[in-house]
C-alpha atoms as a PDB file:
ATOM      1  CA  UNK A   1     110.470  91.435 102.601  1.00  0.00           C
ATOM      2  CA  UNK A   2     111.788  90.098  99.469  1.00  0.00           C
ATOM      3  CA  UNK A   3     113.075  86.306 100.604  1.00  0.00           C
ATOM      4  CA  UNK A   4     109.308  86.381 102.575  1.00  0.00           C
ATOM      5  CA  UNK A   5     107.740  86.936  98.929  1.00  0.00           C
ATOM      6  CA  UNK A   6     109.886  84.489  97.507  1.00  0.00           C
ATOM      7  CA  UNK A   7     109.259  82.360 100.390  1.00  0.00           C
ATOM      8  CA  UNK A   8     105.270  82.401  99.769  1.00  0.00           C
ATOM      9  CA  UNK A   9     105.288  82.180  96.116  1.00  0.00           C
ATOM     10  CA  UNK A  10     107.714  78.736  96.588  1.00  0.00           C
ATOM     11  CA  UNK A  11     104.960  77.288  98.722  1.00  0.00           C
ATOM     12  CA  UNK A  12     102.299  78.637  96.299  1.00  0.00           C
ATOM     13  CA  UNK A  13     104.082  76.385  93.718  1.00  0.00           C
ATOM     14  CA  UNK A  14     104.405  73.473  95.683  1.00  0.00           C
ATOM     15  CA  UNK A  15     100.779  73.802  96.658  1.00  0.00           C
ATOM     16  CA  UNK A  16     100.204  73.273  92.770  1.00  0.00           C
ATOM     17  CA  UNK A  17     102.050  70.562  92.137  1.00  0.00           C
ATOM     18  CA  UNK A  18     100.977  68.611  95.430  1.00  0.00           C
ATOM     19  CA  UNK A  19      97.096  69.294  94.346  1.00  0.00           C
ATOM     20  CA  UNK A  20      97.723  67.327  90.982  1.00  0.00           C
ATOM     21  CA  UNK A  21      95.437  63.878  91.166  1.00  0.00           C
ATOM     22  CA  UNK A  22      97.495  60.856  92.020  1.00  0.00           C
ATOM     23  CA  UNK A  23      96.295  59.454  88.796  1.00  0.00           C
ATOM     24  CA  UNK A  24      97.536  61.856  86.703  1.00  0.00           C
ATOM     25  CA  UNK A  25     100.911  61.649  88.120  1.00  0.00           C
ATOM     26  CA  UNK A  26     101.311  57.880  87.684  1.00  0.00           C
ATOM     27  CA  UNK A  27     100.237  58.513  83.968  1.00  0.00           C
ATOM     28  CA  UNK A  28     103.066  60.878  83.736  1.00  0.00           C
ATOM     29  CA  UNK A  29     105.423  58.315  85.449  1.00  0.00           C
ATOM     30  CA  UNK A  30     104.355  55.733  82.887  1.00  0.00           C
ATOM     31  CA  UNK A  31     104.270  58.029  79.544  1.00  0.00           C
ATOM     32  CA  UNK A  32     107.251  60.169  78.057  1.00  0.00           C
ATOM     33  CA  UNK A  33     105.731  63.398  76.486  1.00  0.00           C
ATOM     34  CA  UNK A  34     108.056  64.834  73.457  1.00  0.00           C
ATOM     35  CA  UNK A  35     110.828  62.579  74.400  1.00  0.00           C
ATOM     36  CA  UNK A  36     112.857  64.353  71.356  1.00  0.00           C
ATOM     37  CA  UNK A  37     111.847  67.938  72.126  1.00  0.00           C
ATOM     38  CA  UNK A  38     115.256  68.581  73.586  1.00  0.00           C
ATOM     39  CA  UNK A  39     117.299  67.390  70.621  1.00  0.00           C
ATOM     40  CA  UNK A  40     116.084  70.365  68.452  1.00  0.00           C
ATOM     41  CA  UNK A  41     119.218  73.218  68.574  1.00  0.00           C
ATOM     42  CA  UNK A  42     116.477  75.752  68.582  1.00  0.00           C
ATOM     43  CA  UNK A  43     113.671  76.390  70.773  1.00  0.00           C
ATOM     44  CA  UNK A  44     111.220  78.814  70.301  1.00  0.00           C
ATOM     45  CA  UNK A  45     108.020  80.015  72.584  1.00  0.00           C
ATOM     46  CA  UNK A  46     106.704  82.871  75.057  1.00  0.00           C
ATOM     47  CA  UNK A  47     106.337  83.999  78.770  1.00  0.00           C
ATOM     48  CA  UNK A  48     103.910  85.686  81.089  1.00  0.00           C
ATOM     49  CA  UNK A  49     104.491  86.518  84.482  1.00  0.00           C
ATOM     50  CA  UNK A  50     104.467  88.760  87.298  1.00  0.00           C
ATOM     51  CA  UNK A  51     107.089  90.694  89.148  1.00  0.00           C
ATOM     52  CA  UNK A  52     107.958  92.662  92.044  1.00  0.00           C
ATOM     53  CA  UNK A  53     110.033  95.534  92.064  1.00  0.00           C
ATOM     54  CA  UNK A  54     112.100  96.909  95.507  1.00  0.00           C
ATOM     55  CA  UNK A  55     114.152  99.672  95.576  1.00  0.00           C
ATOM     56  CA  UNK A  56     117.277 100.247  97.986  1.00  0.00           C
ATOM     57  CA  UNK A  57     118.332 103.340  99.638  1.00  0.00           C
ATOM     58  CA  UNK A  58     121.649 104.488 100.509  1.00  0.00           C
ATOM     59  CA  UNK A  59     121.250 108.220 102.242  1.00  0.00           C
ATOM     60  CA  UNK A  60     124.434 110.518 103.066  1.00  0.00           C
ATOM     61  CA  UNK A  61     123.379 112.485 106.026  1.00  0.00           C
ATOM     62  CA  UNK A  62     122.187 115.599 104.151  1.00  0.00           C
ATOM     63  CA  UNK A  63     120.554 118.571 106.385  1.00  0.00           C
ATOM     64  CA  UNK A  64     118.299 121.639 104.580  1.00  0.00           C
ATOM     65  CA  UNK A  65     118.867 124.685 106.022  1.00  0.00           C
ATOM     66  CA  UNK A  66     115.443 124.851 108.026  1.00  0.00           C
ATOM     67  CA  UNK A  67     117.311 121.890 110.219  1.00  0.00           C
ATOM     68  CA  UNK A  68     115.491 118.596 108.039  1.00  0.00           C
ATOM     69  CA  UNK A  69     116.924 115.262 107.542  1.00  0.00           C
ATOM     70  CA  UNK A  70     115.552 113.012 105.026  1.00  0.00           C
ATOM     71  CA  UNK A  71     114.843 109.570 104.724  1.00  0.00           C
ATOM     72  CA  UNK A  72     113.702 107.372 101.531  1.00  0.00           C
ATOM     73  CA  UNK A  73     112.044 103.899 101.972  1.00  0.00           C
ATOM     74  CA  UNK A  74     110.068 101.552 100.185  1.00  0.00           C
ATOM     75  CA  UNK A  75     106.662 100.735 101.910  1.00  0.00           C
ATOM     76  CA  UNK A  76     104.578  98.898  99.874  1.00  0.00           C
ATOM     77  CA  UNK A  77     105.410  95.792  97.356  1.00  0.00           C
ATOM     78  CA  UNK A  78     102.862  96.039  94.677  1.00  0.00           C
ATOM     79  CA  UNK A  79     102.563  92.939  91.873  1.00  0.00           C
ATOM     80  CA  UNK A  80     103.395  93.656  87.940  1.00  0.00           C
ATOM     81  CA  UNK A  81     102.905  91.810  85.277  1.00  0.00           C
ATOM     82  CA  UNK A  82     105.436  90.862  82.513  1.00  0.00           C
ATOM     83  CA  UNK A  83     105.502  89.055  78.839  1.00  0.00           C
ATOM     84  CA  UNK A  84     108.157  87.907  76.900  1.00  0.00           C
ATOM     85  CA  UNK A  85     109.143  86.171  73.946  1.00  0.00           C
ATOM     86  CA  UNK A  86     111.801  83.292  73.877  1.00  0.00           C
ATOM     87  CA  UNK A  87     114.407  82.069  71.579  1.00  0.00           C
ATOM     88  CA  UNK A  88     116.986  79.471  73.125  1.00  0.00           C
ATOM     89  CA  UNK A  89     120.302  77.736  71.716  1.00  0.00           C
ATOM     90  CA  UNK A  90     120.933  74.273  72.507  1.00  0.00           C
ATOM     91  CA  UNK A  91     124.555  74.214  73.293  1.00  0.00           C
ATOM     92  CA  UNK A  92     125.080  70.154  74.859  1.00  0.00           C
ATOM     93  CA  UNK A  93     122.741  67.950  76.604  1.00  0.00           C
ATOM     94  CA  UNK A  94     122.922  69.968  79.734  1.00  0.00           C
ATOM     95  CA  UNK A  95     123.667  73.593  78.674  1.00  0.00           C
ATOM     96  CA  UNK A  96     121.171  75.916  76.304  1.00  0.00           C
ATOM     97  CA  UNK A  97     121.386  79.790  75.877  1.00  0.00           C
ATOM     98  CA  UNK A  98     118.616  81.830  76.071  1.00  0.00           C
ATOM     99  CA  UNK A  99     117.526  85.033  74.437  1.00  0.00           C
ATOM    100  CA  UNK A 100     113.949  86.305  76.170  1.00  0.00           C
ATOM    101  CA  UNK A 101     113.374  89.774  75.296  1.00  0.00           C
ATOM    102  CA  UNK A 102     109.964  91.715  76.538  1.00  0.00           C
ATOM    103  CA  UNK A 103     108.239  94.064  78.607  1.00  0.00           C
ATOM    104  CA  UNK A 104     107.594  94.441  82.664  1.00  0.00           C
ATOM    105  CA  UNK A 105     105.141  96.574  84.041  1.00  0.00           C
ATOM    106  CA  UNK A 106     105.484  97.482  87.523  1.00  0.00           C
ATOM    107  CA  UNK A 107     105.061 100.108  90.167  1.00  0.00           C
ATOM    108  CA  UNK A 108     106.803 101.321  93.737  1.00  0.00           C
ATOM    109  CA  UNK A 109     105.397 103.039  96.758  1.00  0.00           C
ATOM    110  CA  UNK A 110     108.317 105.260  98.159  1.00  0.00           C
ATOM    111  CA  UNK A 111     107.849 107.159 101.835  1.00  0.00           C
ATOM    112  CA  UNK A 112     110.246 109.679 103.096  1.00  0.00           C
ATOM    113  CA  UNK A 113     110.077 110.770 106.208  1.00  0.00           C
ATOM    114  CA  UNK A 114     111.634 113.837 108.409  1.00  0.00           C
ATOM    115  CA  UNK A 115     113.702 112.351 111.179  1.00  0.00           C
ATOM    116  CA  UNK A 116     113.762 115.908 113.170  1.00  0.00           C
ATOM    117  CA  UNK A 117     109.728 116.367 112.437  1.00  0.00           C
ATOM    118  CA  UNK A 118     108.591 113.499 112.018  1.00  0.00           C
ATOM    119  CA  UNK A 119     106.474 115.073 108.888  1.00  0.00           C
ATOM    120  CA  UNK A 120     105.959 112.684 106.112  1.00  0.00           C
ATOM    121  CA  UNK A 121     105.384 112.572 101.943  1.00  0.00           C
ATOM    122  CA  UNK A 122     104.769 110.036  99.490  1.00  0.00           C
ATOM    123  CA  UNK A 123     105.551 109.225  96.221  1.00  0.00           C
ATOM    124  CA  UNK A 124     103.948 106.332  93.407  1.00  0.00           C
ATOM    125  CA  UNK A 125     106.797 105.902  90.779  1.00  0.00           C
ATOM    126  CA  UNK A 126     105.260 103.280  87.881  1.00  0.00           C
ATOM    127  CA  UNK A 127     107.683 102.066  85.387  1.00  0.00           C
ATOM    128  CA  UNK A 128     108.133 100.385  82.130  1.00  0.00           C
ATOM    129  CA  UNK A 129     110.476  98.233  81.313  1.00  0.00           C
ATOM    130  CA  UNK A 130     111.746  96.926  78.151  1.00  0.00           C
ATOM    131  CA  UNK A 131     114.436  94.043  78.927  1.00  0.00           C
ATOM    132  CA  UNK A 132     116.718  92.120  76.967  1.00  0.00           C
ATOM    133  CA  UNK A 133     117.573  88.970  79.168  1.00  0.00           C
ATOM    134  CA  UNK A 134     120.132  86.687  78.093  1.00  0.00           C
ATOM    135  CA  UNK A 135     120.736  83.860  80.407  1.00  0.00           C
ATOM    136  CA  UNK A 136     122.937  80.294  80.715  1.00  0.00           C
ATOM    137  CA  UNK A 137     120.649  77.149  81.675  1.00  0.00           C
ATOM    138  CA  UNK A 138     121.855  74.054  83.304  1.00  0.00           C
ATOM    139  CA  UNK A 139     119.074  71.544  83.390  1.00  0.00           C
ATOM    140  CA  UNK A 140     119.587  68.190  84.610  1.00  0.00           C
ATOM    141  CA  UNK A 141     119.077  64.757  83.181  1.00  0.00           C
ATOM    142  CA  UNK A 142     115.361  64.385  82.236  1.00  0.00           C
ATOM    143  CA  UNK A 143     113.154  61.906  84.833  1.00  0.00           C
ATOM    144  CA  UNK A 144     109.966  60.888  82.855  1.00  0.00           C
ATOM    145  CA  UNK A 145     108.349  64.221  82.054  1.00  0.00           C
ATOM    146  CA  UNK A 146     110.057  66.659  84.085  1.00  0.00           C
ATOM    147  CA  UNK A 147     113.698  68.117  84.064  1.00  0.00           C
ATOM    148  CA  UNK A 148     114.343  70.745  86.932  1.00  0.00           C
ATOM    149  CA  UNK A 149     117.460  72.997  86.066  1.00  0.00           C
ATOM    150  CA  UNK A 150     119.187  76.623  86.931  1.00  0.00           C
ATOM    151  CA  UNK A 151     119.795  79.452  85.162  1.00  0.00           C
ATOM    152  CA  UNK A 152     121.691  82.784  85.531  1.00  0.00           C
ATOM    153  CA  UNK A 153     122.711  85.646  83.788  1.00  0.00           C
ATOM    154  CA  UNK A 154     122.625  89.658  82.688  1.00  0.00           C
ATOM    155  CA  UNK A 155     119.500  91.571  82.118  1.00  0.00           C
ATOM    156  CA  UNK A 156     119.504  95.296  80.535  1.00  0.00           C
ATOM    157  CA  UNK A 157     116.157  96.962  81.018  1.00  0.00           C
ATOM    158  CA  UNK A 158     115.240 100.432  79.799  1.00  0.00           C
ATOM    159  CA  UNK A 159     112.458 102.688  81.306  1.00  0.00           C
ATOM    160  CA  UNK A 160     110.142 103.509  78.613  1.00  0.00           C
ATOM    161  CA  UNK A 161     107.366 105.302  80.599  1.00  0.00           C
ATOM    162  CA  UNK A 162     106.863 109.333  80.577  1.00  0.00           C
ATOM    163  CA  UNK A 163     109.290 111.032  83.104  1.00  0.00           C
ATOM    164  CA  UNK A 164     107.302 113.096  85.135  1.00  0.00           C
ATOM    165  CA  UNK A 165     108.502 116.179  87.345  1.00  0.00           C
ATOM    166  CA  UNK A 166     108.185 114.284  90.524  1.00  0.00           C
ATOM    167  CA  UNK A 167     109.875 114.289  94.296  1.00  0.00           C
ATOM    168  CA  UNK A 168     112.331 111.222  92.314  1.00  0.00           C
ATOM    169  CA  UNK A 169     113.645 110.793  89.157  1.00  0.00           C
ATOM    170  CA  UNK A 170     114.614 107.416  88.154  1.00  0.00           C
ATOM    171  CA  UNK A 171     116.782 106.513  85.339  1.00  0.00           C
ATOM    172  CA  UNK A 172     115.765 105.552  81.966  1.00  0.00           C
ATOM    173  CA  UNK A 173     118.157 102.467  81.724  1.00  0.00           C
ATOM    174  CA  UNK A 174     119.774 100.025  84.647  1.00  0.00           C
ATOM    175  CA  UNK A 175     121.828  96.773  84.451  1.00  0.00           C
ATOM    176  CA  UNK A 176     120.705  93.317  86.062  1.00  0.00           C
ATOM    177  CA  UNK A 177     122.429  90.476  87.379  1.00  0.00           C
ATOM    178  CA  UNK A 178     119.898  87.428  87.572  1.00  0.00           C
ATOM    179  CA  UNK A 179     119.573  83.726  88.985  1.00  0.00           C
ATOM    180  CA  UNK A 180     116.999  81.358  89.312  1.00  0.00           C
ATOM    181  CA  UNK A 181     115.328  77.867  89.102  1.00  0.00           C
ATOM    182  CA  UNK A 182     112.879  76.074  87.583  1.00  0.00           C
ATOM    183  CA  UNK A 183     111.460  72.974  85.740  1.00  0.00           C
ATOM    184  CA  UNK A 184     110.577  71.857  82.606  1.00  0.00           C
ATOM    185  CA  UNK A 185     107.420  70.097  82.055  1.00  0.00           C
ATOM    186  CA  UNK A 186     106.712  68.002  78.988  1.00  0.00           C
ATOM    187  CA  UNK A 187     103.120  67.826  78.312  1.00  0.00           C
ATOM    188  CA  UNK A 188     101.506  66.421  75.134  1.00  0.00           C
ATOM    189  CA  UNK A 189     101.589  69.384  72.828  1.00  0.00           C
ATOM    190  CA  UNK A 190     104.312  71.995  74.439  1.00  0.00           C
ATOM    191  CA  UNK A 191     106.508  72.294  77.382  1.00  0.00           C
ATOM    192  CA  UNK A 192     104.963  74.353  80.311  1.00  0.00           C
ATOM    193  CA  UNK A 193     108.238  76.021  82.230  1.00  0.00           C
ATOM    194  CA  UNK A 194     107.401  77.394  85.592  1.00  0.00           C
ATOM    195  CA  UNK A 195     110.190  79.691  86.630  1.00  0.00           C
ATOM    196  CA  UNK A 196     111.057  82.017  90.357  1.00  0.00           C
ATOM    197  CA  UNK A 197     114.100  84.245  89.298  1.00  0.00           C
ATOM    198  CA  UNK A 198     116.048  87.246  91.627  1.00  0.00           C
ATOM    199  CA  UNK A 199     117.143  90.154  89.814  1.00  0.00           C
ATOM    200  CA  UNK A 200     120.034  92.508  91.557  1.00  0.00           C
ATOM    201  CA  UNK A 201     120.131  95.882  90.096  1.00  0.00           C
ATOM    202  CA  UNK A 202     124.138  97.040  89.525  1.00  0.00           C
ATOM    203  CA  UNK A 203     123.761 100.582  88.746  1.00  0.00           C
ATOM    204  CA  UNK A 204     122.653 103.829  90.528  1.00  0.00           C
ATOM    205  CA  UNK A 205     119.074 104.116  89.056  1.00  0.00           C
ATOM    206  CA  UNK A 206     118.515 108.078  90.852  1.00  0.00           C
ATOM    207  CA  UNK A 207     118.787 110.915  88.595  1.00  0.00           C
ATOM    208  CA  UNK A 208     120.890 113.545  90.857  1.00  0.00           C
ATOM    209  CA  UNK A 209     120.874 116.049  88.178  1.00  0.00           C
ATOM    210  CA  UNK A 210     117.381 117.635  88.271  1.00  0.00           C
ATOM    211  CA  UNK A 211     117.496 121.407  86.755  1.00  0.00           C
ATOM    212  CA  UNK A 212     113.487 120.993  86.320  1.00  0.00           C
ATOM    213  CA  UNK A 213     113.793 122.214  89.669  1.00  0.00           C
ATOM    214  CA  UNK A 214     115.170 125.033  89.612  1.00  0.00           C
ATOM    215  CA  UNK A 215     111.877 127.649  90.143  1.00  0.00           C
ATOM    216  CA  UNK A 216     111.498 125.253  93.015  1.00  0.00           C
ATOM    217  CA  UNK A 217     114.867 124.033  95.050  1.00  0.00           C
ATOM    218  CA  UNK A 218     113.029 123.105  98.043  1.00  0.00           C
ATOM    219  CA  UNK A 219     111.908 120.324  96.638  1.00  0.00           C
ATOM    220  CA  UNK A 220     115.343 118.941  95.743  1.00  0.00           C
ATOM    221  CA  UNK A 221     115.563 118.174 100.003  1.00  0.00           C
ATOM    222  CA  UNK A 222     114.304 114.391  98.727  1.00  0.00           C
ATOM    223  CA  UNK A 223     117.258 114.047  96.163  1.00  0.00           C
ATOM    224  CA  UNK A 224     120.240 115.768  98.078  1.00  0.00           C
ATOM    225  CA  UNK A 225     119.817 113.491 100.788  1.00  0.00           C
ATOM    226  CA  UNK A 226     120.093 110.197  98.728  1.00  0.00           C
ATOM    227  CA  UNK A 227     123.474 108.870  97.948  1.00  0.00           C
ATOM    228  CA  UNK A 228     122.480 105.618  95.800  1.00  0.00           C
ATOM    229  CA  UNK A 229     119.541 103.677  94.962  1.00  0.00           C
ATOM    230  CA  UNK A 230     119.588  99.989  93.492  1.00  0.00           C
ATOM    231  CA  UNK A 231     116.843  98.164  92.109  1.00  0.00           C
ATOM    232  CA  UNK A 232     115.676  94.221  92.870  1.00  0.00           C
ATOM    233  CA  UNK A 233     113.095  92.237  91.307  1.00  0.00           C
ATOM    234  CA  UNK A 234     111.548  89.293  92.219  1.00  0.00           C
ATOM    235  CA  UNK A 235     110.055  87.778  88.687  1.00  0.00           C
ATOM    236  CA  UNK A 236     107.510  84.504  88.702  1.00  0.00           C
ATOM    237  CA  UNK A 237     107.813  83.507  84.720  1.00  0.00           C
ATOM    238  CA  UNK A 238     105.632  80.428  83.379  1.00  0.00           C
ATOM    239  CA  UNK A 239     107.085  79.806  79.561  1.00  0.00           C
ATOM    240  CA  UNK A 240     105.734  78.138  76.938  1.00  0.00           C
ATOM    241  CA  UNK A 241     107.606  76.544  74.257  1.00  0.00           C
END
């Protein structure tokens, strides 16, 4: 599900770019926007975007005592939304570091089901993120008024939003490991940066430990039969700087 969403938004992209009139784009083959923009050591701007979050579940074969064994998908991919500030370090002509530090809203749609029943629940976990991206970019040499490049790197993110006493408890912190592409475009007055980046969760985000539950252990079926759950994100990010 996640390379078909990653799939769609690269043709949604495309789309854009293919729709621009020929006119403008032999305008922007004959005139060089900000042609020292990339000589500055530091570059400043901002980001919104949207996201999807998936979740990844590794079950151990745990059985109640009434004879129930438990499974934990993700059904539904529902789009967040996501803003950022951006402060980069020119390091060469090719390399830059960047700092992008912000907020992602998002939201999963997790079904387990009984494989001896067939009965079924549901759970909506929403989260907030805070995240504190730092990331290498290699871009490559500059043609008129575009310079495509890749980028990769870590991304700590801490769940802000109100734990509730629900079927799952997620963690309030995880650990990303990120790469991407995109492209610069110089325009007049700022560079627009449209960006498609894949974020791999490294850490178990389930919280095992639930004595909330005690009054009510039953409950704990949904937990006790989970071994691990990762995170992924697919983020679309359009910078300005």
């Amino acid at each position: 599900m996640m390379k078909k969403i990653a799939i769609i938004i690269t043709l949604i992209t495309l789309a854009i770019s293919a729709s621009i009139p020929a006119s403008a784009r032999r305008l922007n083959d004959k005139l060089e926007n900000r042609p020292y923009a990339d000589m500055r050591r530091w570059h400043l701007g901002f980001s919104v975007g949207a996201n999807t979050m998936d979740t990844r579940f590794a079950h151990n074969g745990y059985i109640t005592d009434d004879g129930e064994e438990w499974r934990a998908e993700q059904v539904n991919y529902a789009p967040g939304f996501s803003v950022s500030g951006l402060i980069a370090l020119r390091l060469n002509n090719y390399f830059s570091l960047r700092f992008s530090p912000g907020m992602m809203f998002g939201s999963r749609d997790i079904r387990f089901l009984d494989l001896t029943t067939g009965a079924e629940d549901k759970q909506n976990i929403k989260s907030t993120y805070v995240t504190l991206p730092v990331d290498l970019k290699f871009a490559a040499l500059r043609v008129r008024n575009a310079r495509p490049y890749i980028v990769g790197g870590i991304m700590p993110a801490f769940d802000v939003s109100k734990k509730r006493n629900d079927l799952l408890k997620l963690t309030s912190s995880d650990f990303y490991l990120s790469i991407g592409f995109g492209c610069d475009f110089y325009l007049p007055y700022f560079k627009l940066i449209p960006e498609l980046k894949f974020c791999f969760g490294l850490t178990d985000i389930l919280t095992h430990d639930r004595p909330e539950m005690a009054d009510d252990p039953t409950r704990l079926k949904y937990t006790n039969s989970i071994a691990k759950a990762t995170s992924k994100m697919i983020c679309l990010t359009f910078y300005f700087e």
